[in-house]
Structures are given as C-alpha cells and as structure tokens.
Protein backbone atom coordinates (compact mmCIF):
# COMPACT_ATOMS: atom_id res chain seq x y z
CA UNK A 1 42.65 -4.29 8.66
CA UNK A 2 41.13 -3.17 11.91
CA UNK A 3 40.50 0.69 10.33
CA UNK A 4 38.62 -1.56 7.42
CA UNK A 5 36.56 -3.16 10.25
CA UNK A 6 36.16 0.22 12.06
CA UNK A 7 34.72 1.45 9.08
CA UNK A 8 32.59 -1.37 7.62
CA UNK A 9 31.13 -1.28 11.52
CA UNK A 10 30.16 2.57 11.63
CA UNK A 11 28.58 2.36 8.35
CA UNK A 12 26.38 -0.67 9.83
CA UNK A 13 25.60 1.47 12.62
CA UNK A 14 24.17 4.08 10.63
CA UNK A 15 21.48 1.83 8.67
CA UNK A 16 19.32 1.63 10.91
CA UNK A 17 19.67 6.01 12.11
CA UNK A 18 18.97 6.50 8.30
CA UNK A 19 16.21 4.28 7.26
CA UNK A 20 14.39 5.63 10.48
CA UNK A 21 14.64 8.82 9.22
CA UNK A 22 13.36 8.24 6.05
CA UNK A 23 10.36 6.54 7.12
CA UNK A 24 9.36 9.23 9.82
CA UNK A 25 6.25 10.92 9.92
CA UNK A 26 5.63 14.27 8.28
CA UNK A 27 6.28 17.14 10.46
CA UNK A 28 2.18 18.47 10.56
CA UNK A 29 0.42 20.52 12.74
CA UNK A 30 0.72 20.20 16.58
CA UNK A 31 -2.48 17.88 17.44
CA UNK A 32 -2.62 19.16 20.91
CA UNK A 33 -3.17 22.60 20.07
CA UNK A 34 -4.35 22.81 16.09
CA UNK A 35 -7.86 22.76 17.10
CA UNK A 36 -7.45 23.67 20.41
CA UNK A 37 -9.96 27.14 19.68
CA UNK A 38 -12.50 24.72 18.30
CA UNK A 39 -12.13 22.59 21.75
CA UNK A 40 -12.39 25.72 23.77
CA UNK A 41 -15.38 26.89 21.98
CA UNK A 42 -17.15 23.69 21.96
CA UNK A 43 -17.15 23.38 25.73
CA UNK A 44 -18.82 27.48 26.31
CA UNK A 45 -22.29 27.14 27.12
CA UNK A 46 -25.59 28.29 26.48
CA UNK A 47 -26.04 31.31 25.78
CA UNK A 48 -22.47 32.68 25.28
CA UNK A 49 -22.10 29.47 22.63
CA UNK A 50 -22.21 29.29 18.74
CA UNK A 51 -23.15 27.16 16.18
CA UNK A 52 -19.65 25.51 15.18
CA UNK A 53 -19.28 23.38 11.87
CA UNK A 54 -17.46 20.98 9.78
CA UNK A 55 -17.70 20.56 6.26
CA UNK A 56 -16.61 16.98 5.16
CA UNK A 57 -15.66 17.87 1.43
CA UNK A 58 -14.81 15.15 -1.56
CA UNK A 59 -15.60 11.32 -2.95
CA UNK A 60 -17.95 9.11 -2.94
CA UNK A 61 -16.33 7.78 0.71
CA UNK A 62 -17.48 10.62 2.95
CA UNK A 63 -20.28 10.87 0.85
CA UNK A 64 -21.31 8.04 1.91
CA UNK A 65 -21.11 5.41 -0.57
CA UNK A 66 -21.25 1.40 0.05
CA UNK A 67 -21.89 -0.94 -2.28
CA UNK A 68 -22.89 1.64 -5.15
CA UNK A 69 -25.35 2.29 -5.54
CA UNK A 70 -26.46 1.97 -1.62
CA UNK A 71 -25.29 4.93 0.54
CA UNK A 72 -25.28 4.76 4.04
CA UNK A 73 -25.07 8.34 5.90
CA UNK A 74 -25.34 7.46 9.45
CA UNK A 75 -22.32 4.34 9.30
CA UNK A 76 -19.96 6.78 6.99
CA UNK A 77 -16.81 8.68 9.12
CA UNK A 78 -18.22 12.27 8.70
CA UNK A 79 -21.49 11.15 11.15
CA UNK A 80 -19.12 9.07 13.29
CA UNK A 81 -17.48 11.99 13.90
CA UNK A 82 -20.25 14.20 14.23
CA UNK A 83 -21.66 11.70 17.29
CA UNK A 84 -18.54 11.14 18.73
CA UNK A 85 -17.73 15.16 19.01
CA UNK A 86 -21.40 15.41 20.92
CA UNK A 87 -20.12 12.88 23.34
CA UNK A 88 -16.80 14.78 23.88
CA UNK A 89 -18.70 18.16 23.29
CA UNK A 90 -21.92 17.79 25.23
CA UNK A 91 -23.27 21.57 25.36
CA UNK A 92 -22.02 22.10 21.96
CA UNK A 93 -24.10 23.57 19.17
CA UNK A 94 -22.15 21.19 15.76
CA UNK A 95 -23.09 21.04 12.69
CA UNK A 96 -21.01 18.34 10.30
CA UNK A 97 -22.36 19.14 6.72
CA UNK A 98 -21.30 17.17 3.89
CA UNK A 99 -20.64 18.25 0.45
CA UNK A 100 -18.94 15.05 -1.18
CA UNK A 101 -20.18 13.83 -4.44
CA UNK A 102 -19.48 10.47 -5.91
CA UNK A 103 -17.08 10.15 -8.57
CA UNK A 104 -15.83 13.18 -8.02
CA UNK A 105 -11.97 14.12 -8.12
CA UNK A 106 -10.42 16.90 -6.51
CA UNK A 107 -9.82 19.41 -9.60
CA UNK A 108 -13.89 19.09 -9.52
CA UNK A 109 -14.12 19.83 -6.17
CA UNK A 110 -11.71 22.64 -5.72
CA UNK A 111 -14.08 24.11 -8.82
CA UNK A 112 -16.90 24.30 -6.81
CA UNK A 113 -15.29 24.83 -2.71
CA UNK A 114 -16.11 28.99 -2.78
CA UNK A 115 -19.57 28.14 -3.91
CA UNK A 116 -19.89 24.83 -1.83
CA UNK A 117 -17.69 24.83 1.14
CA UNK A 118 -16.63 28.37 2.11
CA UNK A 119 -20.09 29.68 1.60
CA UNK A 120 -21.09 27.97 5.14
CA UNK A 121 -18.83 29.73 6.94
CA UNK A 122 -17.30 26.19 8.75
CA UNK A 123 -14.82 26.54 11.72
CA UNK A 124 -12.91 22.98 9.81
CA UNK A 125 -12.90 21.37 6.48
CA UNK A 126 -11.95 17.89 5.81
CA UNK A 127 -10.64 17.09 2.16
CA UNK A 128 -11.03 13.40 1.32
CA UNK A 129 -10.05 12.66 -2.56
CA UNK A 130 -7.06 10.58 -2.95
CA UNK A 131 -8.79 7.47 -3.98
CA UNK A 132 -10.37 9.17 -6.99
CA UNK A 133 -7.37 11.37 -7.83
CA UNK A 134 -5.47 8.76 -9.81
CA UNK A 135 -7.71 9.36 -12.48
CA UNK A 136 -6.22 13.01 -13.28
CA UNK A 137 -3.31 12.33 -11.70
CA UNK A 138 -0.63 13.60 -9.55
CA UNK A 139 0.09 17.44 -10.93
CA UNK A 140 -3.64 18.20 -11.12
CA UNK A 141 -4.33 16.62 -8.26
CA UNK A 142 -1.66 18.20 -6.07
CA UNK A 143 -2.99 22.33 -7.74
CA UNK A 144 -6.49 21.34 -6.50
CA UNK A 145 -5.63 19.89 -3.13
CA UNK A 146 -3.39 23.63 -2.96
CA UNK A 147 -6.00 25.73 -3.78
CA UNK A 148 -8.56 24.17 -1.24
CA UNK A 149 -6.07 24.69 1.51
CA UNK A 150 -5.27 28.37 0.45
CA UNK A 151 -8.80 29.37 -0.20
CA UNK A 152 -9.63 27.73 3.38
CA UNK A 153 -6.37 29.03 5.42
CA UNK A 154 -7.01 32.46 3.27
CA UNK A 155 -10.42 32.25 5.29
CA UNK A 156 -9.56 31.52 8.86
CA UNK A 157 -10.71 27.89 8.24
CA UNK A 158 -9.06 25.09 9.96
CA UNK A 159 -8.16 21.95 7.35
CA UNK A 160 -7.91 18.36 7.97
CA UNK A 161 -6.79 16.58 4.74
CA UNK A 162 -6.99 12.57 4.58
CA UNK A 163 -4.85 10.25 2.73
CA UNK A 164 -6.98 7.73 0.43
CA UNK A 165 -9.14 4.58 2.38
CA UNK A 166 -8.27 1.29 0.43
CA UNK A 167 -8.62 -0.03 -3.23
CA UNK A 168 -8.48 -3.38 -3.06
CA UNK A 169 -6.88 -3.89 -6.18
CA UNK A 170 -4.15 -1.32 -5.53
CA UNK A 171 -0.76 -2.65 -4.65
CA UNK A 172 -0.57 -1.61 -0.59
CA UNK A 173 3.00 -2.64 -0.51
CA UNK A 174 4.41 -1.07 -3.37
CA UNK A 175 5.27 2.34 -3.35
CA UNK A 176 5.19 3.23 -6.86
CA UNK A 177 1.30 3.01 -7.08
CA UNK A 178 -0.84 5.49 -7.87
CA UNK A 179 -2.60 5.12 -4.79
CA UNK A 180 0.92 4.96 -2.00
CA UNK A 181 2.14 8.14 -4.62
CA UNK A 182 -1.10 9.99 -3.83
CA UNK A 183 -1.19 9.00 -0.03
CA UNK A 184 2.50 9.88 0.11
CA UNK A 185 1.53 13.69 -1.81
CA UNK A 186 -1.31 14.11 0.75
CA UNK A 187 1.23 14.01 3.59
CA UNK A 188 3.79 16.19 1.76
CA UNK A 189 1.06 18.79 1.45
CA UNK A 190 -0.17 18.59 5.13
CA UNK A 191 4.04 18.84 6.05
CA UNK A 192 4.05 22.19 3.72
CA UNK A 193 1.33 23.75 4.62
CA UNK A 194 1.26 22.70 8.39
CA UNK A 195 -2.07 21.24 8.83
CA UNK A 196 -3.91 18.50 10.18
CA UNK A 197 -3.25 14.70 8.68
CA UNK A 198 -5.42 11.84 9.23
CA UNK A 199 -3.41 8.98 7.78
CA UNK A 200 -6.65 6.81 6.49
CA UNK A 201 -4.42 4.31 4.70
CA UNK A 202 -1.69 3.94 7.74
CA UNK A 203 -5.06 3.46 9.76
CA UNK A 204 -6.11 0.16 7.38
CA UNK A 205 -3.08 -1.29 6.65
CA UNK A 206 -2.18 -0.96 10.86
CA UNK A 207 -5.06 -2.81 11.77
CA UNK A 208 -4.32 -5.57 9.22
CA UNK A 209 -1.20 -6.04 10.62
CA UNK A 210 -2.85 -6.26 13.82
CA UNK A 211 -5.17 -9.49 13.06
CA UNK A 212 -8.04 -7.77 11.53
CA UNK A 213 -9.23 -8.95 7.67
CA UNK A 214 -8.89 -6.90 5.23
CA UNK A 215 -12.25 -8.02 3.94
CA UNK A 216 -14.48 -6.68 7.07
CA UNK A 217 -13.13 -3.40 6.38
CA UNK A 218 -14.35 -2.72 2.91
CA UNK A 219 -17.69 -3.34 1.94
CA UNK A 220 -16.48 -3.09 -1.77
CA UNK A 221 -13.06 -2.85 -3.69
CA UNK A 222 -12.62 0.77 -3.32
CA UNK A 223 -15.35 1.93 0.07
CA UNK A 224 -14.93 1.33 3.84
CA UNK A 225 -17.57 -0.75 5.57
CA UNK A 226 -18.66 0.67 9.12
CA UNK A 227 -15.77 -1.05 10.45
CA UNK A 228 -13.46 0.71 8.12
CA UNK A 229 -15.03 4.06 8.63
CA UNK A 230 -14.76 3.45 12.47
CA UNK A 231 -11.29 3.84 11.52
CA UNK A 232 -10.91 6.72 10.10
CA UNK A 233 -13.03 8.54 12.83
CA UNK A 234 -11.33 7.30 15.32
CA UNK A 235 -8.50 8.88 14.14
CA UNK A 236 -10.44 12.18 13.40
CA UNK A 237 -11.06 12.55 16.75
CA UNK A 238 -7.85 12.29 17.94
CA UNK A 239 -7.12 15.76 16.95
CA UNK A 240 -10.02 16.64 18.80
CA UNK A 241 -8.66 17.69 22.23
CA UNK A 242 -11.17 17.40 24.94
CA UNK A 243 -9.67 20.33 26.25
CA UNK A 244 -8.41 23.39 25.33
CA UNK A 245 -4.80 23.81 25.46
C-alpha cells in the first residue's frame, strides 16, 4: 500500500516537470548577440559608417495591407521598426526596404528572393508568410521557408522569420489549425536552423490575455491595425541590442 502511494505520488510530481517541457520555447538564436554586428555597426559614425539594410520580405501584412484595399505604409511593423531603430541607432545610415506583395504565399516568394531580396545586398531579412501559407500548405510551405533561409545564411545575411499575425476566424486555441500548425512549423524552423523568432501570434494572443480586445488589434479578419503592428515591432526590436555584445 504505501509503495502504491509512493508511486502514484512521484508520477504526480512529474506532471507538471513534463508538461513544462513540452510547452518550452524553441531553442533559437542567442538575442543578445545574433545581431550584435548589426548593433556594433549601427552605432560607427560618419564617415567610417555604411549604409545598413533590412528587407521585410512576404504577405500582404508587412506589405502593408488594412482594410484591402487601403494600405497603410507608415502604421505597418516594417516602418515601426525602421523609426524605432533611428531612435536606438541615431548616427546610423538604415535602409528598411520592403518587398511583400499581397496575396502572396511563400513558394511565390522564395521564387522570386535571388531576384528580389538578395539582389540588395541587406545586412537582415525578415520572412513574414504564415498567414497565407495555409493555402499550399504545410510541405510546400516548410521547402520555401528552407530555401529562403539557405539562400540568405548561404549569403552572410542575418534572418528573422515571424510566426503568422491573427485570422480571426482561425481557431487560436486549437492546435490542430492550419494557422497554430504553421506558427508551430515557423518555430521548428527558426530551432533548426538557429535563427531569429519573433513570435507574432504569442505577441496577440499575450496581450489578450492581458485585458486588451482582440478587436483593436485587427483592423480586418486576417491584418493588424497599428495597434497590432505595434506589437510585432516591439518585439522586433527586442533583438535589436542597443549595444554590441
């Protein structure tokens, strides 16, 4: 009897040890020190300085996109982040370029990164196309995403990929939809290939836990409003170290 209660206790014990290590974080790259060259060379001044740049690559989100057809550049993430690396980065030379097209999924875009993204020669690219990818799917999906990364690593470029902003008519709390599968492949891929992760969807669904309504996030079903782009810059940045380490 007490060996049965010994037993029944341990196992109780270990709950907890094993669900926590099932729902830890993927192992990424270091955020002190991934970008760490781009910090050091944003803070060399005039005239030993160079142009840096950051090529925000994917869907109709960092494209811009509101209520389609209405596109508003200056309250999307890829010019938050552009302003708030000249605050951090004030004798800095940066260029964020954008080269996201509506609609697009990634098998489209990884078509078209030689000609589109590694042609300017950017220091970091961002890859943002989760939310579209459930149209071809996980395999294709996951071959594109891979080739971006090993066309940009294979060229000294940095990578940032993102997991998908919102649908609202995906199920958030069930991990068998298309979009939690694709968020979920996004952060396997970042784990393998050991670079930078900006969880967009951990970003939303935290600050609805936290009080804030879904609705003043999105401006439609499936884009951010400013508020929900603030989001995702803000956690941009945060792999932006203000110095280098």
């Amino acid at each position: 009897m007490h060996a049965m209660l010994l037993f029944v206790t341990v196992a109780l014990l270990r709950l907890p040890a094993a669900a926590t290590a099932a729902d830890a974080p993927p192992v990424v790259a270091d955020r002190g020190r991934y970008l760490s060259e781009f910090s050091r060379l944003a803070q060399v001044q005039w005239p030993q300085n160079r142009t840096l740049t950051v090529v925000c690559h994917g869907h109709s989100v960092p494209a811009g996109y509101f209520k389609t057809p209405d596109v508003r550049t200056f309250d999307s993430y890829p010019h938050l982040l552009h302003r708030a690396l000249k605050e951090r980065f004030p004798f800095a030379v940066i260029n964020v370029i954008v080269t996201a097209i509506g609609g697009e999924a990634s098998p489209a875009g990884a078509a078209r990164f030689e000609r589109d993204v590694l042609a300017l020669r950017p220091d970091i690219v961002t890859i943002d196309y989760a939310l579209n990818d459930r149209g071809p799917g996980l395999p294709p999906a996951r071959a594109a995403w891979v080739s971006m990364i090993e066309q940009a690593q294979g060229n000294g470029i940095e990578v940032i990929l993102l997991t998908p902003t919102p649908d609202t008519s995906a199920r958030l709390t069930d991990a068998s939809d298309a979009l939690n599968q694709h968020a979920a492949q996004v952060r396997a891929l970042a784990a393998e290939y050991r670079v930078a992760l900006v969880d967009s969807l951990v970003a939303f669904t935290d600050a609805v836990t936290s009080g804030r309504e879904m609705s003043t996030l999105m401006s439609q079903g499936n884009h951010p409003s400013r508020l929900g782009h603030e989001l995702v810059a803000q956690r941009l940045i945060e792999w932006f170290p203000a110095a280098a380490k």
